[in-house]
C-alpha atoms as a PDB file:
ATOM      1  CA  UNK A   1     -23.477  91.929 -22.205  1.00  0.00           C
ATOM      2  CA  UNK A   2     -21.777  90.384 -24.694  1.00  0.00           C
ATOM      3  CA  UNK A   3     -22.998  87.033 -26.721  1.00  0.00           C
ATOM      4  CA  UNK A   4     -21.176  84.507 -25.156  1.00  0.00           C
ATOM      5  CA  UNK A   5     -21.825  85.404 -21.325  1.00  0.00           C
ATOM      6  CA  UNK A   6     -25.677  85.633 -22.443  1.00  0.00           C
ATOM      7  CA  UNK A   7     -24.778  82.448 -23.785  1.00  0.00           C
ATOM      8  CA  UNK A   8     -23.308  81.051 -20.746  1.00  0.00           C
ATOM      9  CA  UNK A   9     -26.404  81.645 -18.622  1.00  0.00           C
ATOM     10  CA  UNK A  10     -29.202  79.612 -18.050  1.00  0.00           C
ATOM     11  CA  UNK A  11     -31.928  79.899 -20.431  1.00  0.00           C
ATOM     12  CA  UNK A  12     -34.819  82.164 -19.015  1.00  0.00           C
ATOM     13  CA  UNK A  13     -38.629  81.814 -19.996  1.00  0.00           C
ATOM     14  CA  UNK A  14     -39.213  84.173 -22.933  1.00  0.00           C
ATOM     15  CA  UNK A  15     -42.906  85.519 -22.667  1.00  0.00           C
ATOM     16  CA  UNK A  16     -44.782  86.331 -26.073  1.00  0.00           C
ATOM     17  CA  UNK A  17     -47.996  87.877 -26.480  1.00  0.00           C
ATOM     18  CA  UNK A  18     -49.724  86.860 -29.607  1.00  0.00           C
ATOM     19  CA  UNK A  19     -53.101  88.371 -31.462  1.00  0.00           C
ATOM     20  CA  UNK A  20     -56.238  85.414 -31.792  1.00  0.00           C
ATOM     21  CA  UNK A  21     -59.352  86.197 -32.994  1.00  0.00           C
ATOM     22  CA  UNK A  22     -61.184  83.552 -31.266  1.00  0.00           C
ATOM     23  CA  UNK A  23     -60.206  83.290 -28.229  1.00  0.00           C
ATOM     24  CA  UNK A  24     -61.929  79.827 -26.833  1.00  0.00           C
ATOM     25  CA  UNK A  25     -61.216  78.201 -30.735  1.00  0.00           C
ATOM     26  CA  UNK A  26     -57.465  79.219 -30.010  1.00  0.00           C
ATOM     27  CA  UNK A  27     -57.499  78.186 -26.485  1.00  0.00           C
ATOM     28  CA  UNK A  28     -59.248  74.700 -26.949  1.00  0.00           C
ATOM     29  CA  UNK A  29     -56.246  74.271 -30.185  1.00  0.00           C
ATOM     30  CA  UNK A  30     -53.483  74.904 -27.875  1.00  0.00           C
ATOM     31  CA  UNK A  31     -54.442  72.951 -25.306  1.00  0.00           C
ATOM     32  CA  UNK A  32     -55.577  70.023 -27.172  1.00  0.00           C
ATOM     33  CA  UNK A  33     -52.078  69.606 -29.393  1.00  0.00           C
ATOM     34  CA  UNK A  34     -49.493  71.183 -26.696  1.00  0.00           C
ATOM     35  CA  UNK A  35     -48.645  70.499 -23.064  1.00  0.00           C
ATOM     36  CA  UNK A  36     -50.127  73.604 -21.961  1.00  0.00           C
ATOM     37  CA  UNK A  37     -51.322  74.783 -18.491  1.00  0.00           C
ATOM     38  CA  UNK A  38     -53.288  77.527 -17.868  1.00  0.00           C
ATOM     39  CA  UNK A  39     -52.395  81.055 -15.711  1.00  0.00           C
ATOM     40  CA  UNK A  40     -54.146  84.155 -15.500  1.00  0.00           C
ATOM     41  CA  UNK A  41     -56.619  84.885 -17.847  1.00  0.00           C
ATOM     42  CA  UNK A  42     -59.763  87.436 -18.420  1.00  0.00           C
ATOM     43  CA  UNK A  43     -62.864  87.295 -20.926  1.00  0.00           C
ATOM     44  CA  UNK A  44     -59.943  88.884 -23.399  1.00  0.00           C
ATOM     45  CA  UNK A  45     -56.588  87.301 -22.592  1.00  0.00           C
ATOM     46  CA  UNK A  46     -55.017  83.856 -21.441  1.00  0.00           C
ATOM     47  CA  UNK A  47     -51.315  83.030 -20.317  1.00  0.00           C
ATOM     48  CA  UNK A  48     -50.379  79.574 -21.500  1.00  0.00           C
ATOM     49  CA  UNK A  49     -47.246  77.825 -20.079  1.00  0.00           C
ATOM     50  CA  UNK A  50     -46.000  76.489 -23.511  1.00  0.00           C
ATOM     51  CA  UNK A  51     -43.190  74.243 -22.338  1.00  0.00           C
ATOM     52  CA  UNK A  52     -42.269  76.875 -19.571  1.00  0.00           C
ATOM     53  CA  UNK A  53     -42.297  79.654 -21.389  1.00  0.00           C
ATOM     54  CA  UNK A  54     -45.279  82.580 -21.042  1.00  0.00           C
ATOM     55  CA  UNK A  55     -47.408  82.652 -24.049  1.00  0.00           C
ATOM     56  CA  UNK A  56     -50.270  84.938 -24.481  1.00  0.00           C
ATOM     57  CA  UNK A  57     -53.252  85.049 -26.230  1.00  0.00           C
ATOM     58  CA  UNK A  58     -54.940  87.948 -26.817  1.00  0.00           C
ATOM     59  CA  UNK A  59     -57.999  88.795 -28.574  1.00  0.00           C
ATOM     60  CA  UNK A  60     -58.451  91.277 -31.077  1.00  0.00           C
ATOM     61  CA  UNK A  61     -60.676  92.184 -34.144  1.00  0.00           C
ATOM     62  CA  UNK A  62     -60.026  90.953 -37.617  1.00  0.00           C
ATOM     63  CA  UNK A  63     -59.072  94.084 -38.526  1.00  0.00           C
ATOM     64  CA  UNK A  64     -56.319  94.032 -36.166  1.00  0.00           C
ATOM     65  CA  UNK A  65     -55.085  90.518 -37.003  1.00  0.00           C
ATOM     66  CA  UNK A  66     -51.281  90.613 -39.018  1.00  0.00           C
ATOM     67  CA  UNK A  67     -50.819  88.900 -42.083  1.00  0.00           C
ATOM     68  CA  UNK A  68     -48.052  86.414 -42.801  1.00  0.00           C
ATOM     69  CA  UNK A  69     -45.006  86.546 -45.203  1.00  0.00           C
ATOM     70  CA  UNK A  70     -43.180  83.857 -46.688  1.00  0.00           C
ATOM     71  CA  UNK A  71     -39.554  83.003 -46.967  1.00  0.00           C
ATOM     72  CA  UNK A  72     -37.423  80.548 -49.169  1.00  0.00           C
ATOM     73  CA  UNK A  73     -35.716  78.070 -47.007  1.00  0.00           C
ATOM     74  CA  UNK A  74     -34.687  74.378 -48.164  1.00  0.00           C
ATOM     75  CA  UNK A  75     -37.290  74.481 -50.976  1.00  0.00           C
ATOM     76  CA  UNK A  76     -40.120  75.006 -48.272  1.00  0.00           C
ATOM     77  CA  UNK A  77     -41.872  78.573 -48.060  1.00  0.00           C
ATOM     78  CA  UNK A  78     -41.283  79.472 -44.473  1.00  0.00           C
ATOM     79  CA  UNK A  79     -43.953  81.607 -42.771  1.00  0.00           C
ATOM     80  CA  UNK A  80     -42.891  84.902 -41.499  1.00  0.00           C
ATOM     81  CA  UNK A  81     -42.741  86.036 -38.706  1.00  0.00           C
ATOM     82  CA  UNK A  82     -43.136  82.650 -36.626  1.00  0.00           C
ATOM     83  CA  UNK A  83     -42.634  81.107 -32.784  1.00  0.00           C
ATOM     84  CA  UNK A  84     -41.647  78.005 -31.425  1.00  0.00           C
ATOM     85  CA  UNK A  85     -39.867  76.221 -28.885  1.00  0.00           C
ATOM     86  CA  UNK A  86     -36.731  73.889 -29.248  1.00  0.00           C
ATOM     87  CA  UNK A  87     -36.966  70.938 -27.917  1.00  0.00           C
ATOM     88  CA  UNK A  88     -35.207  67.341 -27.439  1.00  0.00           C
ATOM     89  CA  UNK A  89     -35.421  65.201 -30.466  1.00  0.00           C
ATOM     90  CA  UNK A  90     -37.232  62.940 -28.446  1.00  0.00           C
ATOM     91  CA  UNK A  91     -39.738  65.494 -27.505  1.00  0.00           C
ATOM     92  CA  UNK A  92     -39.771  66.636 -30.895  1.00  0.00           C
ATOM     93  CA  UNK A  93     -40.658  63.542 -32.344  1.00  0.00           C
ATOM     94  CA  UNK A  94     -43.653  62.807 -30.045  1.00  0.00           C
ATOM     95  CA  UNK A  95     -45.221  66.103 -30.619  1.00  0.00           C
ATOM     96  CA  UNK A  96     -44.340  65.456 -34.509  1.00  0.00           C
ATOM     97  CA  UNK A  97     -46.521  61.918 -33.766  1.00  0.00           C
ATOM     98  CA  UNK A  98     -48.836  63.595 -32.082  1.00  0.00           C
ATOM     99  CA  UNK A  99     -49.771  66.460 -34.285  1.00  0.00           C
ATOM    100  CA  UNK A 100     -49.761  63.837 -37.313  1.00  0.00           C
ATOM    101  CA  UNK A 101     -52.260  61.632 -34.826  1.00  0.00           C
ATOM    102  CA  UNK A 102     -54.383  64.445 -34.745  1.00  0.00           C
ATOM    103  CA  UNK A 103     -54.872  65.412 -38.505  1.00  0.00           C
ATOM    104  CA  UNK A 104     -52.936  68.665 -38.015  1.00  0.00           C
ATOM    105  CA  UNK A 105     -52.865  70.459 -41.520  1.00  0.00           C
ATOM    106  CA  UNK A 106     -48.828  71.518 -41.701  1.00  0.00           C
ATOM    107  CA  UNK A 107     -47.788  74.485 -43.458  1.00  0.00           C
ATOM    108  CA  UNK A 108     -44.277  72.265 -43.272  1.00  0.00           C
ATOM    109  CA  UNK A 109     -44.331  68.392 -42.604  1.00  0.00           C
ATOM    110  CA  UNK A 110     -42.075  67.218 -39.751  1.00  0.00           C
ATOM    111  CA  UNK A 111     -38.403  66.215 -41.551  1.00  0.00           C
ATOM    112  CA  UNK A 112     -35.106  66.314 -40.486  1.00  0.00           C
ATOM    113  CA  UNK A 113     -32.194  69.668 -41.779  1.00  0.00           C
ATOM    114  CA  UNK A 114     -29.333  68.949 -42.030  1.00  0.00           C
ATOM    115  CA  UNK A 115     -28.936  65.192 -41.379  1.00  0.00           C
ATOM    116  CA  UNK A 116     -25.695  64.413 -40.723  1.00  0.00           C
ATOM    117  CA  UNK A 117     -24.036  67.705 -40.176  1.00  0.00           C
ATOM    118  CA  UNK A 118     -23.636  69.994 -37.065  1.00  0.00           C
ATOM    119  CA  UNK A 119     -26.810  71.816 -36.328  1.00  0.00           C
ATOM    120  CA  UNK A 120     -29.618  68.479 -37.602  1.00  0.00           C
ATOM    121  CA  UNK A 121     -32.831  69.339 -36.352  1.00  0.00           C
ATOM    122  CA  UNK A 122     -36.132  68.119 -36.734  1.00  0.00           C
ATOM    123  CA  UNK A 123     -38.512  70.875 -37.871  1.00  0.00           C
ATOM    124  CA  UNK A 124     -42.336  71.349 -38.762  1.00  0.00           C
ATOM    125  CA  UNK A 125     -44.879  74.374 -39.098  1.00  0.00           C
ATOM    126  CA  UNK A 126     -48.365  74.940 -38.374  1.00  0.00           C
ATOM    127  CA  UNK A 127     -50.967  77.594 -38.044  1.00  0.00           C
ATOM    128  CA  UNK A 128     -52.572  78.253 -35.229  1.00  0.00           C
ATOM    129  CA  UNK A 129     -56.977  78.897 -35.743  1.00  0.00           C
ATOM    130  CA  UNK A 130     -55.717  82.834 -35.980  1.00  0.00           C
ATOM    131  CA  UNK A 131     -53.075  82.154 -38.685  1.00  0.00           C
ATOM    132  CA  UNK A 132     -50.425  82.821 -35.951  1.00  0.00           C
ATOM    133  CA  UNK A 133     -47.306  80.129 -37.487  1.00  0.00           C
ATOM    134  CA  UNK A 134     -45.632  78.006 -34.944  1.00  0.00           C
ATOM    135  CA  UNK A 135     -42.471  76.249 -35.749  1.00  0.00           C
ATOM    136  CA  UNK A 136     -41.173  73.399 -33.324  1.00  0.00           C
ATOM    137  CA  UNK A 137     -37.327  72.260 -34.079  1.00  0.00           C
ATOM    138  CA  UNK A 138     -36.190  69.347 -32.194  1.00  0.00           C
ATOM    139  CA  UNK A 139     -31.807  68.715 -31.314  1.00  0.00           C
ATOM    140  CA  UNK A 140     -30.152  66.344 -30.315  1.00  0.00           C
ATOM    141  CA  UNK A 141     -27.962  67.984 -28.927  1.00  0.00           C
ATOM    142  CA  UNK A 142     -28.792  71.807 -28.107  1.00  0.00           C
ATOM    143  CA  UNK A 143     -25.048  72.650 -28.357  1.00  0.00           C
ATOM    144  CA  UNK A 144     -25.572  72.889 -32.038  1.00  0.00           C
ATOM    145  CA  UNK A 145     -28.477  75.359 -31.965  1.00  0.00           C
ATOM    146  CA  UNK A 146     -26.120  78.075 -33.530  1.00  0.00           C
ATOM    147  CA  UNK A 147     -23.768  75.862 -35.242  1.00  0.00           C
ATOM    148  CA  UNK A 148     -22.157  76.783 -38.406  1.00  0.00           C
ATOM    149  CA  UNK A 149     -21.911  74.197 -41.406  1.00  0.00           C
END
């Protein structure tokens, strides 16, 4: 298929499994900074519905927990690998609000790329209680996800 008739198709729910090492700690974090609902879960797993997308938490032992790498981006260190969701600005600005509200520790402060040019987004990082890093980008308009400057 190529690019542009994936493109051309609604978006579909990704689904993402992700290592915790406390399960309740990460559950409680999740669901007290994101919109969240809960789905199936067992005394070792949880689905989340992050925004409609299937996010899973699953726990494991510390010695099976991945370690993070860091990348140079805008003069911020950018935690590798990393997850989000891309959302309005609107939306994006709220959950900025929010997070702030709540004392979040960012890895990356909400601010703005790109002001001005095609492809401005808001942006900000966090860890997660398991050291999993979430990035959430907010558009204003999501025809510019992939634009070039």
């Amino acid at each position: 298929m190529s690019q542009d008739s994936a493109n051309s198709q609604s978006v579909r729910p990704f689904h993402l499994a992700i290592p915790v090492l406390n399960l309740k700690e990460s559950l409680d974090f999740y669901q007290r900074l994101f919109p969240v609902s809960l789905g199936r879960r067992s005394d070792h797993w949880v689905d989340l519905n992050l925004y409609g997308h299937q996010l899973v938490l699953h726990q494991v032992s510390n010695d099976m927990a991945g370690g993070l790498a860091h990348n140079p981006v805008d003069g911020h260190s950018v935690p590798v690998p990393h997850f989000g969701v891309i959302l309005t600005m609107s939306e994006w600005r709220q959950l900025a609000d929010h997070l702030t509200a709540e004392k979040v520790e960012f890895v990356i402060e909400p601010y703005i790329r790109f002001a001005g040019q095609p492809g401005e987004q808001g942006t900000l990082f966090l860890l997660d209680p398991s050291s999993n890093a979430l990035e959430f980008k907010g558009f204003n308009d999501f025809s510019e996800i992939f634009a070039v400057g």
